[in-house]
Protein backbone atom coordinates (compact mmCIF):
# COMPACT_ATOMS: atom_id res chain seq x y z
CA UNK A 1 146.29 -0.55 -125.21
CA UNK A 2 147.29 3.24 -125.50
CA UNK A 3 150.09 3.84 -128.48
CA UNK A 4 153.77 3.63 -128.05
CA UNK A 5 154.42 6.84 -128.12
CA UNK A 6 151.97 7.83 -125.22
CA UNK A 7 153.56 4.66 -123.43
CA UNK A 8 156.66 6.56 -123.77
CA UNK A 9 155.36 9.20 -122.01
CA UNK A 10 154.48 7.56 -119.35
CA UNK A 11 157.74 6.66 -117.99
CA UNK A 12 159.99 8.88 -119.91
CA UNK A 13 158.24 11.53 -117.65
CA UNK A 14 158.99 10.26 -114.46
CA UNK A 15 162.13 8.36 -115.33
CA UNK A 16 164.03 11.92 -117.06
CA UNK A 17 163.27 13.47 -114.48
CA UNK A 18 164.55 11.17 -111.71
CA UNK A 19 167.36 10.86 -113.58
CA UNK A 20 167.75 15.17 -113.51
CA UNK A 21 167.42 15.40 -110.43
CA UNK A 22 169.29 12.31 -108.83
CA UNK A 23 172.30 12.75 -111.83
CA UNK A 24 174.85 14.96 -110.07
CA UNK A 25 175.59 18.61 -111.84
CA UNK A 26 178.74 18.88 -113.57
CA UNK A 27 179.82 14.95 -113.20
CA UNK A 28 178.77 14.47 -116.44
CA UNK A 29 180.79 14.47 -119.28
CA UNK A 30 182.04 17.83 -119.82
CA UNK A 31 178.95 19.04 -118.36
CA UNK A 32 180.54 21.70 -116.14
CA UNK A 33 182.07 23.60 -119.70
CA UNK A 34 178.92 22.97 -121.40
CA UNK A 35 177.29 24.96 -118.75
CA UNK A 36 180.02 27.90 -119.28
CA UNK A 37 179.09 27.84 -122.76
CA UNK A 38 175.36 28.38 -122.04
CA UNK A 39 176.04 30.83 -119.47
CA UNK A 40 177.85 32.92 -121.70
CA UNK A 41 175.52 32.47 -124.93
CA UNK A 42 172.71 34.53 -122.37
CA UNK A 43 174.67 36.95 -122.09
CA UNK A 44 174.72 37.58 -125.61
CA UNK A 45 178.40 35.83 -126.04
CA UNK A 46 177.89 33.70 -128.99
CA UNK A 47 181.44 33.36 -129.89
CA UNK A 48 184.50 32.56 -127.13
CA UNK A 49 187.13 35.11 -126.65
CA UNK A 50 190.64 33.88 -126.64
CA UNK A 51 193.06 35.51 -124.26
CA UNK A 52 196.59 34.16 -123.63
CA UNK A 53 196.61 31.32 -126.22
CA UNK A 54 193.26 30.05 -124.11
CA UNK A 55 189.88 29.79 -125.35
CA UNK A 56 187.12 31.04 -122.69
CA UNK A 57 184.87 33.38 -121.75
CA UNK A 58 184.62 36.53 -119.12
CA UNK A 59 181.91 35.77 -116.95
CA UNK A 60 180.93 36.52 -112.79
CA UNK A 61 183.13 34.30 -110.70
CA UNK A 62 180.53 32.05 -109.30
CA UNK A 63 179.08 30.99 -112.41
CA UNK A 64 182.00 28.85 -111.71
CA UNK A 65 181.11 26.53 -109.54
CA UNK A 66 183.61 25.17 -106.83
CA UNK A 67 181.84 21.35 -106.66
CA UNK A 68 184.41 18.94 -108.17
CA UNK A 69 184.23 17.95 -111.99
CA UNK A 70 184.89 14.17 -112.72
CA UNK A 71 184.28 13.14 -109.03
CA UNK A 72 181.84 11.80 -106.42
CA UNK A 73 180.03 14.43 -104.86
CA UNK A 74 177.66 14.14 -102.23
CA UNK A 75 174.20 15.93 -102.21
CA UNK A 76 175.08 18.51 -99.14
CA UNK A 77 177.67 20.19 -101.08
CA UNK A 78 175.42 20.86 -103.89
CA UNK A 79 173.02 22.51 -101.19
CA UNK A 80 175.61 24.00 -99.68
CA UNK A 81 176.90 25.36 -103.29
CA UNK A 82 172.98 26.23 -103.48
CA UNK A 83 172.93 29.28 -101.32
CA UNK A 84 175.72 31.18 -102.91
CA UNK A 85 174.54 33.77 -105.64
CA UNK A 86 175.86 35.53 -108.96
CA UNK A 87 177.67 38.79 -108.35
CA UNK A 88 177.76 40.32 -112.04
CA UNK A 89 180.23 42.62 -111.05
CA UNK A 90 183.06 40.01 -109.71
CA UNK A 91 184.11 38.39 -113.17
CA UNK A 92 186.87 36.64 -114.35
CA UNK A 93 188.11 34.59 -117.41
CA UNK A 94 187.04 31.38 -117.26
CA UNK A 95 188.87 29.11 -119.98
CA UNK A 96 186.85 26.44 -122.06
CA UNK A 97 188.01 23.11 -123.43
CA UNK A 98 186.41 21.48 -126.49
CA UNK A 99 182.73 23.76 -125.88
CA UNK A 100 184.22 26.84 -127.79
CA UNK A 101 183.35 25.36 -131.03
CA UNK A 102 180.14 24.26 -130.18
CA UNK A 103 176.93 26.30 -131.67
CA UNK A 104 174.86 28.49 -129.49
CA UNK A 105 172.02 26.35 -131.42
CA UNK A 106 173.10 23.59 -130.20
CA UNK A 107 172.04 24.60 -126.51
CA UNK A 108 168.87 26.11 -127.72
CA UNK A 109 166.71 23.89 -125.05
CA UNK A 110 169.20 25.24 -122.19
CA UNK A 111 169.59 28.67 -123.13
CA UNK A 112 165.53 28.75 -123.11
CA UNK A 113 165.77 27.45 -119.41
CA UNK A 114 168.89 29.11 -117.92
CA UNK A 115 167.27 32.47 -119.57
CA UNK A 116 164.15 31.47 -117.13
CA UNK A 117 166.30 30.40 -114.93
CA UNK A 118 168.11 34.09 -114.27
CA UNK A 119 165.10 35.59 -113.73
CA UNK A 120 163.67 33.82 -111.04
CA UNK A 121 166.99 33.05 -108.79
CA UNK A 122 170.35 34.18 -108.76
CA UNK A 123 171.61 31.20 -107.16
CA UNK A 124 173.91 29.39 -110.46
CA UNK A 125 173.05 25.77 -108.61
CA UNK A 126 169.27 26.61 -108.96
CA UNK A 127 169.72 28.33 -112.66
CA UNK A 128 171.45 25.19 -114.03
CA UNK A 129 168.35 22.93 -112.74
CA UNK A 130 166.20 25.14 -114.93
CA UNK A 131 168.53 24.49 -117.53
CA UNK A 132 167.92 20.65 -117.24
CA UNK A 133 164.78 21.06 -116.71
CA UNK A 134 164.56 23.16 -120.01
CA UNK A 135 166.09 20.50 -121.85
CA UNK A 136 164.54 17.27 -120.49
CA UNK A 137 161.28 18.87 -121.65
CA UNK A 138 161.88 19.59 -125.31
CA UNK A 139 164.31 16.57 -125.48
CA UNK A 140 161.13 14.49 -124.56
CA UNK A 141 158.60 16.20 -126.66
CA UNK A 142 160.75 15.65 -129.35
CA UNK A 143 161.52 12.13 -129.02
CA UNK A 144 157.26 11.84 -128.49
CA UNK A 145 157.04 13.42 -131.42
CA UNK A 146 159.94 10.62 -133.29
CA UNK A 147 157.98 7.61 -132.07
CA UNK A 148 154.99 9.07 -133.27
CA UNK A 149 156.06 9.76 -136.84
CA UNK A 150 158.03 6.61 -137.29
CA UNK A 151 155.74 4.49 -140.06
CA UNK A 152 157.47 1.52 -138.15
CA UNK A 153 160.44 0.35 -136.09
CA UNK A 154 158.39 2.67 -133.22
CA UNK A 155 160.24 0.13 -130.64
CA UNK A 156 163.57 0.60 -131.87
CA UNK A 157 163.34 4.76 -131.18
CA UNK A 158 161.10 3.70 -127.36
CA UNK A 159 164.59 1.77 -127.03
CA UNK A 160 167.25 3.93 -128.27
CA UNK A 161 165.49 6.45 -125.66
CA UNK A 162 166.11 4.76 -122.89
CA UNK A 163 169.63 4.07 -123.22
CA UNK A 164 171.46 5.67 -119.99
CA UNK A 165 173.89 7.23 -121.70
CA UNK A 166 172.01 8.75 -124.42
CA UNK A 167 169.50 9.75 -120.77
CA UNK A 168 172.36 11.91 -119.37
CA UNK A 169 172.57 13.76 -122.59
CA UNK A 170 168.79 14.47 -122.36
CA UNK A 171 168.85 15.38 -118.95
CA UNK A 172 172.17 17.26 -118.55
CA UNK A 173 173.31 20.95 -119.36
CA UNK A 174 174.97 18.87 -122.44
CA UNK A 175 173.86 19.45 -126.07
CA UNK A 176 174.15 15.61 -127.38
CA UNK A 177 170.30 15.14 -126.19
CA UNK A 178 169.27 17.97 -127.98
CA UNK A 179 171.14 16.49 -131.11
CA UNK A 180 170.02 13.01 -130.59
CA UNK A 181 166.54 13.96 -130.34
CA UNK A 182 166.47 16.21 -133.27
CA UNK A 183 168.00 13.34 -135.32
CA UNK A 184 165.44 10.96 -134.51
CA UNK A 185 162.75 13.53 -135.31
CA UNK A 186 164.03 14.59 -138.54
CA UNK A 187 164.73 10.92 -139.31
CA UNK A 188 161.13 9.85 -138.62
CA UNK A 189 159.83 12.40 -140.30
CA UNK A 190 161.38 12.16 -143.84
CA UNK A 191 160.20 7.62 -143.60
CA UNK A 192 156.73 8.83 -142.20
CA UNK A 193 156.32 11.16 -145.47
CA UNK A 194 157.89 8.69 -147.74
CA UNK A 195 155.45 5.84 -146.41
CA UNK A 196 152.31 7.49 -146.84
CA UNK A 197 153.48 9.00 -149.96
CA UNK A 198 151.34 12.22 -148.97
CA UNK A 199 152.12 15.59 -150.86
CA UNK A 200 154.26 17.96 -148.59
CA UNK A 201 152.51 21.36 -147.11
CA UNK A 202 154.21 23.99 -146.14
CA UNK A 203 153.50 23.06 -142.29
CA UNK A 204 156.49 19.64 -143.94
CA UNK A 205 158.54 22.26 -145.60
CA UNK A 206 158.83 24.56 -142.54
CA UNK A 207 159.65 21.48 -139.98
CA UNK A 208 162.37 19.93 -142.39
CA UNK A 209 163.82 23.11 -142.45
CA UNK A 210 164.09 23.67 -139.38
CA UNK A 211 165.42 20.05 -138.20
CA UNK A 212 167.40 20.12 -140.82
CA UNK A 213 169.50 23.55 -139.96
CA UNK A 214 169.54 22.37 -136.31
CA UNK A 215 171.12 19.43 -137.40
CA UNK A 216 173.55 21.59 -139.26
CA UNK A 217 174.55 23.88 -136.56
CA UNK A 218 175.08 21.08 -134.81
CA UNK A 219 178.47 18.91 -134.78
CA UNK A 220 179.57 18.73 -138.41
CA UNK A 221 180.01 14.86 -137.89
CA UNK A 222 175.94 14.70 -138.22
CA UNK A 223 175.78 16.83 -141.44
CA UNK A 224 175.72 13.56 -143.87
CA UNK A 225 171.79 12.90 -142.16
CA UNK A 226 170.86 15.66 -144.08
CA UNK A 227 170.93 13.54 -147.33
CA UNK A 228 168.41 11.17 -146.21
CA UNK A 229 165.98 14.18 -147.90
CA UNK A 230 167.10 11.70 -150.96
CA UNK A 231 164.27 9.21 -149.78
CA UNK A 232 161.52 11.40 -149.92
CA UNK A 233 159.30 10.13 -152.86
CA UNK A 234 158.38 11.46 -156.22
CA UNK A 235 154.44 11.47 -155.09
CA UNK A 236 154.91 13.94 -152.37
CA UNK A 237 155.86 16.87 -155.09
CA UNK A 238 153.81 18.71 -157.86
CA UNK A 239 156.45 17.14 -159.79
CA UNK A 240 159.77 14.99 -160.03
CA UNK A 241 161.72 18.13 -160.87
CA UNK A 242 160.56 20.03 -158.02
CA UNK A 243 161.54 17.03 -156.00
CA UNK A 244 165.16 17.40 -157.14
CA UNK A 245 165.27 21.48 -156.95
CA UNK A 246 163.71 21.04 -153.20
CA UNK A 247 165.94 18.34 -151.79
CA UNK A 248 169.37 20.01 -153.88
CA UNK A 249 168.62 23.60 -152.46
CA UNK A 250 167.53 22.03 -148.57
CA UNK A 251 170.85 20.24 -148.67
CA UNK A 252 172.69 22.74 -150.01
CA UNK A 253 171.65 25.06 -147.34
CA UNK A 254 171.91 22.88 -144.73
CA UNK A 255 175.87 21.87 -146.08
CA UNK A 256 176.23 25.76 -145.65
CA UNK A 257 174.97 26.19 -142.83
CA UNK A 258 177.09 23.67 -141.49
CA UNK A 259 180.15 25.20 -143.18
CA UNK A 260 179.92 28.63 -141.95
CA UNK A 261 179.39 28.09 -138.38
CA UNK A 262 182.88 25.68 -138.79
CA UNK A 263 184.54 28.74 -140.64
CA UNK A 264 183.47 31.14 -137.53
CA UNK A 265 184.85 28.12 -135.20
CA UNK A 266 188.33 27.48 -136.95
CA UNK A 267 190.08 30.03 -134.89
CA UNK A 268 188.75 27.87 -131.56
CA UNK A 269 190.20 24.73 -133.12
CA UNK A 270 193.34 26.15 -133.57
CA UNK A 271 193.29 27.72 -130.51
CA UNK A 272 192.63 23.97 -128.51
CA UNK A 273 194.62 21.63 -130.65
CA UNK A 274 197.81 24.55 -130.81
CA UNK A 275 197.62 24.82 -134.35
CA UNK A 276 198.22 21.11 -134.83
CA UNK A 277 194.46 20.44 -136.53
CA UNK A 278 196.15 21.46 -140.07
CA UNK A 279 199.11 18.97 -140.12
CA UNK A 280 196.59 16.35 -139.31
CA UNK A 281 194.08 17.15 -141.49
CA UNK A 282 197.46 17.21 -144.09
CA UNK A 283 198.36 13.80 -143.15
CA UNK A 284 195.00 12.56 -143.69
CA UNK A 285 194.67 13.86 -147.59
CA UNK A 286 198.88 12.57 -148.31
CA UNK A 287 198.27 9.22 -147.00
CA UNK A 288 194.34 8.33 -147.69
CA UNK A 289 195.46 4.36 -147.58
CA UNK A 290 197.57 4.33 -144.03
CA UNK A 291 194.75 6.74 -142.39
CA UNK A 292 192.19 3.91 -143.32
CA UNK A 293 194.27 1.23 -141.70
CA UNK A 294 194.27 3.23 -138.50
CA UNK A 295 190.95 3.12 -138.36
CA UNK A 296 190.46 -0.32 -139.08
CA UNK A 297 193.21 -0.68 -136.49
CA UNK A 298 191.08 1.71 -134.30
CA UNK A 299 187.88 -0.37 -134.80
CA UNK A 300 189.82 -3.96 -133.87
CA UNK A 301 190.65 -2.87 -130.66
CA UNK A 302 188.13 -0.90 -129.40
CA UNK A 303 185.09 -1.22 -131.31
CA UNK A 304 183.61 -3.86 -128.85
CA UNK A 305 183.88 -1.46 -126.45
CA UNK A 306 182.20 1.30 -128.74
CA UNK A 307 179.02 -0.77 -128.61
CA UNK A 308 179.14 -2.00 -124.90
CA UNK A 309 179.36 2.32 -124.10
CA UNK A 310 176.62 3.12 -126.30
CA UNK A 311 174.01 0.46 -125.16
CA UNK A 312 175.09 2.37 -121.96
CA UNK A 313 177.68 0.54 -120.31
CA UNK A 314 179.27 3.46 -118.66
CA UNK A 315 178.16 6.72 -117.17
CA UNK A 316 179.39 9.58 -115.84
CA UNK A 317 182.94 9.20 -117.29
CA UNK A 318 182.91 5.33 -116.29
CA UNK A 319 181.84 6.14 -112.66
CA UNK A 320 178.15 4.70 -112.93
CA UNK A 321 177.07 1.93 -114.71
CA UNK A 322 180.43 1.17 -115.12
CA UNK A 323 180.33 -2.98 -114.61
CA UNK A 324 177.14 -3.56 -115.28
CA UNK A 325 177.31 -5.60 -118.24
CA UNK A 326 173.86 -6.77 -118.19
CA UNK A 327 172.55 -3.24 -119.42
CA UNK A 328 173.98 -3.11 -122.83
CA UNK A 329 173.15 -6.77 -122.88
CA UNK A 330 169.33 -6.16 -121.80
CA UNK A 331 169.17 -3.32 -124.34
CA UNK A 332 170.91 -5.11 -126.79
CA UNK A 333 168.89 -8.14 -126.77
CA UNK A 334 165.27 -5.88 -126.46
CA UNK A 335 166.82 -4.17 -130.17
CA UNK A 336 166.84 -7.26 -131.95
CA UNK A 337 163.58 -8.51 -130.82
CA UNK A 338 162.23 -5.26 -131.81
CA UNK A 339 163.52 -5.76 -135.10
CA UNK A 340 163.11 -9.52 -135.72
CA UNK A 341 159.17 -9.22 -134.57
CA UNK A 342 158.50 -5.74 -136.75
CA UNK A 343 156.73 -7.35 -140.31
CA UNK A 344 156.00 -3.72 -140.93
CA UNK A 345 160.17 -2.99 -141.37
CA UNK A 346 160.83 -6.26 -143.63
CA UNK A 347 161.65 -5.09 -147.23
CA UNK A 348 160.91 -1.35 -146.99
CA UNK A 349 164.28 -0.26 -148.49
CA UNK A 350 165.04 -1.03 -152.16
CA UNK A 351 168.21 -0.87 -153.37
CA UNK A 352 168.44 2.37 -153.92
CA UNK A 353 167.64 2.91 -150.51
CA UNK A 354 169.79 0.91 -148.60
CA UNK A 355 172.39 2.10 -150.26
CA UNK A 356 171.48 5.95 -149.24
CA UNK A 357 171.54 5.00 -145.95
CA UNK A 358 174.76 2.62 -145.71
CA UNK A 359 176.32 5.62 -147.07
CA UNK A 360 174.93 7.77 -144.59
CA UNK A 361 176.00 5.84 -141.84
CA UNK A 362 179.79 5.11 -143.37
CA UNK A 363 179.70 8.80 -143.83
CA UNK A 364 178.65 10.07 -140.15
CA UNK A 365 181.76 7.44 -138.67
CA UNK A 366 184.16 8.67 -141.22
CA UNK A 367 183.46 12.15 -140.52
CA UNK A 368 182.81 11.04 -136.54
CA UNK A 369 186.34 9.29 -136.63
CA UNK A 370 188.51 12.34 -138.60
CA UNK A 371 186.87 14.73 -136.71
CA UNK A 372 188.60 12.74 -133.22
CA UNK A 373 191.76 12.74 -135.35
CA UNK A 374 192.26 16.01 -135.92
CA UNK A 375 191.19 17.27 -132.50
CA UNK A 376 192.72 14.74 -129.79
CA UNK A 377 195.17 12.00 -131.74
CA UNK A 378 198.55 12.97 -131.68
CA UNK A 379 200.46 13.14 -135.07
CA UNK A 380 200.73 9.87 -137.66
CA UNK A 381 199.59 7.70 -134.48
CA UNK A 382 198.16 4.20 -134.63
CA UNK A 383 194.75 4.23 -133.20
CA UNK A 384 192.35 7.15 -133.58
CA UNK A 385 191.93 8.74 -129.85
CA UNK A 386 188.67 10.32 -128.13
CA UNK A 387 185.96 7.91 -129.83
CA UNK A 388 183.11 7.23 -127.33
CA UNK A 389 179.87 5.11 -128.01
CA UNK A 390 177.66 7.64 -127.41
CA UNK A 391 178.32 9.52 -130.68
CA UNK A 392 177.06 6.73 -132.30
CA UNK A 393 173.56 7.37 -130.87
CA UNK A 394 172.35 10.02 -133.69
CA UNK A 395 172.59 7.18 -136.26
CA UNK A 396 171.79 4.21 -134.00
CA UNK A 397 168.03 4.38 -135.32
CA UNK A 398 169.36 3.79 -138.88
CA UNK A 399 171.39 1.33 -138.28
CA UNK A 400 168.36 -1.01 -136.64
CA UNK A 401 165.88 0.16 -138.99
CA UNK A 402 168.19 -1.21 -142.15
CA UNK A 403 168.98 -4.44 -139.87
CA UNK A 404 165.26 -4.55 -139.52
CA UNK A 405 165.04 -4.60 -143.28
CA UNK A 406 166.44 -7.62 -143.73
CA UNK A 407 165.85 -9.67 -140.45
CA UNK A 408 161.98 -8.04 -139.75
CA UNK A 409 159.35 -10.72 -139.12
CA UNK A 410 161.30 -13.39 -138.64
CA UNK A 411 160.00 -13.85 -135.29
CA UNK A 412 156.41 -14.25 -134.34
CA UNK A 413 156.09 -13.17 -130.55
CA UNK A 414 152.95 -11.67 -129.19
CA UNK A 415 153.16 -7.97 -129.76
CA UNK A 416 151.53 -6.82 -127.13
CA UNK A 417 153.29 -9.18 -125.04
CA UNK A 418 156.77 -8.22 -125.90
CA UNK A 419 155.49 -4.63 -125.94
CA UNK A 420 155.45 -5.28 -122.32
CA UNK A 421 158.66 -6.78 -121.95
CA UNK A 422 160.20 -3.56 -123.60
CA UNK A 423 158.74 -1.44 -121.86
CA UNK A 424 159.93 -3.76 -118.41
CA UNK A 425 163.23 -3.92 -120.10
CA UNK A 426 163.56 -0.07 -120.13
CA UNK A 427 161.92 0.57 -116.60
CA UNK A 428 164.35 -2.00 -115.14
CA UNK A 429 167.62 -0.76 -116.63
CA UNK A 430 167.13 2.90 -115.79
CA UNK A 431 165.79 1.73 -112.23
CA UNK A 432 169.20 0.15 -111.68
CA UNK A 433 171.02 3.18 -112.88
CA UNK A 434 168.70 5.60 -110.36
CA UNK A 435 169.69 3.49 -107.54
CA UNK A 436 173.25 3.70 -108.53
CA UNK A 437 172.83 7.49 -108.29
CA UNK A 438 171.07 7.31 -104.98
CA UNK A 439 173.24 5.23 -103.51
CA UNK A 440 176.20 6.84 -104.86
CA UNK A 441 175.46 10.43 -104.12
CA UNK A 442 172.81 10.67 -101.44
């Protein structure tokens, strides 16, 4: 009988961290640079250096780890790797792929950790397990907090949060989690104040303002979530035109926010995509109408495949999970009962509404699917390159809440029954996954 969100906790506790500690370091995707990049942010490195036409950073030799990236491992030679420690005085420059572009406040749950984590041990195996452990715990009190808040569609966020692939980012050196989690939060918070209609404090104003600039120091894809400070109603302000000077300024501060940290990383994009980024972005604005087709080009061939890697097809660059259809199909199917057997979501977007959030959704792909373009598809090509489901996951809540809209309480299941069956669903897909791990690894 206890509340989702306390249901949540008890198996998002055990389950995160099963998943920390049995998920190999490094193996997951580009978890090995996003650990460079936190390294280096604790040492007070918040921007990359570039040396020799190379982005990267000058940091102690054994910060970079010799256990294989992209590769099975085996858990001796992470014990092995274990015993060696940090010598600060034997550095070299370590060069960074896609991370250098990244905000430091994007790794805000790791830095806390790894900043722990140098304290106690100078062992870099042990220091990036504080790391995780850093960010599985504010990854989970935020996504507590996100159920909580949510007026309704509770089981679609208890869902979304149990996804494997949005798991690794929560329980990696990886920022996505952090992201994911802060969307969901900021998300529930604006429908939660729009449904009770209750006047904002300044305890509202202060946590909007905060989600909202993490949200804009993160990737600039997420930026358009921003705007769903449109839905906050007219009853929760002194008046209607301090609703619109609030929600203009908060946006525009957020949009600048978001802007200046992608001024201060436009030298790093230039740097990793050899100058390239400007043609594309050229041939983008000159031909608006063939850029569209490649993306609906883009979306014929692989889009199947978008939502099969989101509902958490494939881990670990495709080397977990990797043919177990059932789990996006288990996940999948739990999503739509959610929605079909939530009365409370039926008809709680107006017009107005819906349209806010289609266009916050369209927005977050477009952006999602030129940002791809610029950095990883070669010139005028067919098919947009370096799209993964798992970017998708910020927005996934969105998406089922407005499905929910129109499809909500059309079923009439027991609710505490399917409840159960949920929370079964969940505890059964990431048991699979864990044994994969174990067996995999150990």
């Amino acid at each position: 009988e206890e509340r989702i969100e306390k249901k949540f906790l008890y198996i998002a506790i055990p389950i995160f961290l099963m998943y920390m500690i049995f998920l190999p370091l490094y193996v997951g995707h580009d978890e090995l640079f996003h650990w460079y990049r936190v390294f280096e942010i604790t040492e007070g490195g918040f921007l990359p250096q570039i040396q020799d036409g190379s982005t990267g950073y000058v940091m102690p030799s054994e910060v970079g780890s010799s256990l294989p990236w992209r590769s099975d491992l085996e858990y001796k030679d992470i014990i092995v790797e274990a015993l060696r420690t940090i010598n600060y005085f034997d550095t070299e420059f370590i060069s960074d792929v896609t991370m250098s572009v990244y905000s430091p406040i994007q790794y805000l749950p790791q830095v806390i950790g790894v900043f722990v984590g140098k304290i106690l041990t100078s062992s870099s195996i042990l220091i990036s397990y504080i790391g995780r452990l850093a960010n599985v715990a504010i990854c989970i009190f935020l996504l507590y907090n996100a159920i909580k808040k949510m007026p309704y569609g509770k089981n679609i966020v208890l869902i979304l949060s149990f996804i494997p692939i949005a798991i690794e980012g929560f329980v990696s050196l990886s920022g996505d989690g952090f992201t994911i989690s802060t969307a969901f939060l900021f998300i529930a918070y604006i429908l939660d104040i729009r449904e009770q209609k209750k006047k904002m404090g300044k305890k509202d104003y202060l946590i909007l303002g905060l989600l909202g600039i993490v949200l804009a120091f993160c990737k600039i894809v997420y930026i358009p979530i921003v705007f769903m400070l449109l839905l906050l109603p007219a009853e929760s302000f002194k008046s209607n035109r301090r609703r619109y000077v609030y929600v203009v300024s908060m946006i525009c501060i957020f949009v600048l926010c978001n802007l200046t940290w992608l001024t201060l990383a436009n030298p790093y994009l230039k740097v990793y995509t050899d100058g390239k980024s400007e043609y594309q972005i050229s041939y983008v604005l000159k031909n608006p109408i063939r850029y569209c087709q490649n993306f609906l080009y883009t979306m014929q061939q692989y889009g199947m495949g978008y939502v099969e890697e989101m509902f958490g097809a494939s881990m670990l660059w495709g080397s977990a999970v990797h043919n177990y259809t059932f789990v996006p199909i288990i996940l999948i199917s739990l999503m739509f009962l959610a929605c079909l057997n939530d009365e409370e979501i039926k008809n709680k977007f107006k017009i107005r509404d819906s349209v806010i959030i289609v266009l916050i959704i369209l927005m977050v792909i477009a952006l999602m699917f030129t940002s791809l373009y610029v950095q990883w598809t070669a010139y005028a090509q067919e098919t947009i390159e370096g799209v993964q489901g798992r970017y998708f996951l910020p927005i996934a809540s969105l998406v089922f809440l407005f499905i929910g809209n129109f499809i909500g309480g059309k079923a009439n299941f027991d609710k505490k029954k399917l409840n159960k069956v949920i929370i079964i669903g969940c505890i059964f897909v990431s048991f699979m996954c864990i044994m994969e791990f174990i067996v995999k690894y150990i």
